[in-house]
C-alpha atoms as a PDB file:
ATOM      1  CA  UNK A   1     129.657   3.321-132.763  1.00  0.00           C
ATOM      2  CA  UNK A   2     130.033   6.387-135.404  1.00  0.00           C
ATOM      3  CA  UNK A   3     130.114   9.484-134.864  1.00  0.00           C
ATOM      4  CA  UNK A   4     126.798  10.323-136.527  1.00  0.00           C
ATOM      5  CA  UNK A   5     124.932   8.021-134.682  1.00  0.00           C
ATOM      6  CA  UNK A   6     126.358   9.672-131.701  1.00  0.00           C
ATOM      7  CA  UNK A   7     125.281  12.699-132.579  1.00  0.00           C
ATOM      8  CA  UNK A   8     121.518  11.998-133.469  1.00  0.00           C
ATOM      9  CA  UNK A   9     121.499  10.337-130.240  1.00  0.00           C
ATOM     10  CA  UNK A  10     122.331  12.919-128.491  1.00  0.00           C
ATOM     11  CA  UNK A  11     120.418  15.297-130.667  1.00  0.00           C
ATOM     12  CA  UNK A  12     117.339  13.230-130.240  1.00  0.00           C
ATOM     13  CA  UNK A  13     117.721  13.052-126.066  1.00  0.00           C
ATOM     14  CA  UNK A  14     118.253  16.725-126.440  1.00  0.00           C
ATOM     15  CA  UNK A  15     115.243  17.572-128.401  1.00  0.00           C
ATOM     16  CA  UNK A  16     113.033  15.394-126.361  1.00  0.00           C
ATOM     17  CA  UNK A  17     114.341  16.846-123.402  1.00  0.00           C
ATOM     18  CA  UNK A  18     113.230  20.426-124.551  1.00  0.00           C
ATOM     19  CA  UNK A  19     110.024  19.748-126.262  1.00  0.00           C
ATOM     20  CA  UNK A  20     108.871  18.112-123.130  1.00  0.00           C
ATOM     21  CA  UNK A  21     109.811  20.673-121.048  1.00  0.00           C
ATOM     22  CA  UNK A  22     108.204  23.369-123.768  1.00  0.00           C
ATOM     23  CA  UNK A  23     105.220  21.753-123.997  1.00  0.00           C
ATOM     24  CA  UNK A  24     104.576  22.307-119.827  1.00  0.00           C
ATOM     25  CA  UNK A  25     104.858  26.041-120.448  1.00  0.00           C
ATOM     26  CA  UNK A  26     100.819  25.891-120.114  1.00  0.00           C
ATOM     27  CA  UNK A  27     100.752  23.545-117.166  1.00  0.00           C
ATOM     28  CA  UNK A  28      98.856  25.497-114.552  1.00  0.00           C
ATOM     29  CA  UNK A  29     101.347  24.255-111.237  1.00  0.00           C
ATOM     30  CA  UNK A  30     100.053  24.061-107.256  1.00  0.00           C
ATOM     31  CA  UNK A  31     101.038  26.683-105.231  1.00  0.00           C
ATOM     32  CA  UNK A  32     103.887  24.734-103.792  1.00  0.00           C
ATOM     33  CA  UNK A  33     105.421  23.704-106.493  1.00  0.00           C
ATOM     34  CA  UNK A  34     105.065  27.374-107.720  1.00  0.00           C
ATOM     35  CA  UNK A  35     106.311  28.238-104.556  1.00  0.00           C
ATOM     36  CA  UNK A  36     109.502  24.924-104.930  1.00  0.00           C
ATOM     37  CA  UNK A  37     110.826  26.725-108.116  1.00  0.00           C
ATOM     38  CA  UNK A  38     111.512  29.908-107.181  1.00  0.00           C
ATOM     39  CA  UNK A  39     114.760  28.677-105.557  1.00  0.00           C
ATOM     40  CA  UNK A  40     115.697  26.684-107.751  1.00  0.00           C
ATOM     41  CA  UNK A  41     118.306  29.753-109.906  1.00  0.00           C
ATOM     42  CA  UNK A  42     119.396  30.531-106.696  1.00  0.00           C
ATOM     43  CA  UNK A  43     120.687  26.775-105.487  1.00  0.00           C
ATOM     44  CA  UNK A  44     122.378  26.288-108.943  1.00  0.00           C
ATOM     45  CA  UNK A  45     124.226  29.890-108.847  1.00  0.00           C
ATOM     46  CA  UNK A  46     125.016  28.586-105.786  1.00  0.00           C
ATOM     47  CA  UNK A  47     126.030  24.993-106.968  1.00  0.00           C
ATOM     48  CA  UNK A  48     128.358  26.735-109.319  1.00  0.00           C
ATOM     49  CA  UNK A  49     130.019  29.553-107.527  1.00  0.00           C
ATOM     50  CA  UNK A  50     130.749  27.525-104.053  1.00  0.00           C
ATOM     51  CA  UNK A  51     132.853  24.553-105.102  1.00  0.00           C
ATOM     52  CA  UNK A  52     134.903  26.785-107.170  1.00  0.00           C
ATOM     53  CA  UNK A  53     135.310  29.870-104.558  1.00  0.00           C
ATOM     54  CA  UNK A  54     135.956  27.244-101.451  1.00  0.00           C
ATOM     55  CA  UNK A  55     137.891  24.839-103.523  1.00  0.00           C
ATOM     56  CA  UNK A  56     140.287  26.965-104.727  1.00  0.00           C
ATOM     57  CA  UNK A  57     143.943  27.411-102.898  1.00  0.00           C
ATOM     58  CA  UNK A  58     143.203  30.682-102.555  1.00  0.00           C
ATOM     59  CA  UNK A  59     139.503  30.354-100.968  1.00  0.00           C
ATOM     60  CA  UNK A  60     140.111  33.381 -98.535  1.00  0.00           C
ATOM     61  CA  UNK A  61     140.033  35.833-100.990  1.00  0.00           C
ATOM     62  CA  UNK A  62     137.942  34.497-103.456  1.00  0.00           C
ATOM     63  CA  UNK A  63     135.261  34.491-100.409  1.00  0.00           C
ATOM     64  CA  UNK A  64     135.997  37.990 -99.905  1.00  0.00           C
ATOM     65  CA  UNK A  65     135.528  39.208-103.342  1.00  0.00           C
ATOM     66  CA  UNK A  66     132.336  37.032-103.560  1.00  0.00           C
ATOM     67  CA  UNK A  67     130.799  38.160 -99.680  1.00  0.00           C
ATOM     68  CA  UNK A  68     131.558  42.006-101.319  1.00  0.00           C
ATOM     69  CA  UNK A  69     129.775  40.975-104.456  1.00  0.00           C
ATOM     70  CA  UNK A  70     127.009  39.990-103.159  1.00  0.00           C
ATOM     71  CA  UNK A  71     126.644  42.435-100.261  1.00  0.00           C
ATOM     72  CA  UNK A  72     126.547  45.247-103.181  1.00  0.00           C
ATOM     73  CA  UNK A  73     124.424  42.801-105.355  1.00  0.00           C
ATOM     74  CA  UNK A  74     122.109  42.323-102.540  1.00  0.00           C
ATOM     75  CA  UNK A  75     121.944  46.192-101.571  1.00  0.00           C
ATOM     76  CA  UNK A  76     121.646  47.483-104.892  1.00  0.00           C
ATOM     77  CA  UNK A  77     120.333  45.706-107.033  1.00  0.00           C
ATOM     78  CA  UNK A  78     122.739  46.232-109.633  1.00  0.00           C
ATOM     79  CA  UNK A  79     124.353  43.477-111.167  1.00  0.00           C
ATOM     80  CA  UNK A  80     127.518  44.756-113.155  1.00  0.00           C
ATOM     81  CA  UNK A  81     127.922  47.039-109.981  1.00  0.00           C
ATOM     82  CA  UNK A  82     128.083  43.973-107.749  1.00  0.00           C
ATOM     83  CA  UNK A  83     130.387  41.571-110.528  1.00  0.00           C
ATOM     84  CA  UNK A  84     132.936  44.638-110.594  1.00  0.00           C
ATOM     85  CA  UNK A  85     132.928  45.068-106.989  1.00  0.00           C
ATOM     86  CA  UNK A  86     133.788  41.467-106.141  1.00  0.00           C
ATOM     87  CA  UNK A  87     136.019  41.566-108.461  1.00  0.00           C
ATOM     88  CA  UNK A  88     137.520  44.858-107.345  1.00  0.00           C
ATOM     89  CA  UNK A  89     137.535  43.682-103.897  1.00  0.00           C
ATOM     90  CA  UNK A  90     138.983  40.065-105.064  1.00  0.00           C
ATOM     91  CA  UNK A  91     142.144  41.823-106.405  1.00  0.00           C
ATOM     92  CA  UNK A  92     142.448  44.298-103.284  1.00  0.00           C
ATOM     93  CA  UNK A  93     142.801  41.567-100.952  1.00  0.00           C
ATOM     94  CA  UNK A  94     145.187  39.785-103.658  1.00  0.00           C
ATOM     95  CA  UNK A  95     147.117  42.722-103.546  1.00  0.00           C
ATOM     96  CA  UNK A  96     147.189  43.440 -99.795  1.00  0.00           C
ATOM     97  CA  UNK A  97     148.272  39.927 -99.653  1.00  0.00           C
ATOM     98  CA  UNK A  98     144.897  38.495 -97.838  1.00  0.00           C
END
């Protein structure tokens, strides 16, 4: 198979994809499914930061930095204040040898 045909495969799963889901944008959804998609950012942060902080060699202090980051995340409400405090508190314990 080409490589052009490749691409305007892809291009055309893509685009079908999106125009789909852009054309629902005046879809009036039940409460529960209203109510269903609110978690779903939160379960795919989650399905990308938890392999890679508990999968890692050095879990322990990945999980630190990322229980301190969210703690001041959580708290405050401030997101670059809680990415440089896990990050802060990832390199403490890296350097206190946790």
């Amino acid at each position: 198979m080409s490589g052009w045909l490749v691409i305007l495969l892809m291009w055309g799963v893509t685009y079908a994809a999106r125009f789909v889901g852009l054309s629902l944008g005046r879809l009036e959804l039940p409460p529960f499914w209203l109510a269903f998609l609110r978690f779903v950012p939160v379960s795919v942060f989650a399905a990308l930061i938890v392999p890679d902080v508990l999968g890692s060699p050095e879990w322990a202090r990945r999980l630190i930095g990322a229980a301190v980051g969210g703690a001041l995340l959580w708290r405050t409400r401030n997101l670059a204040l809680g990415i440089v405090g896990g990050f802060a508190a990832y390199w403490a314990a890296r350097l206190l040898g946790a």
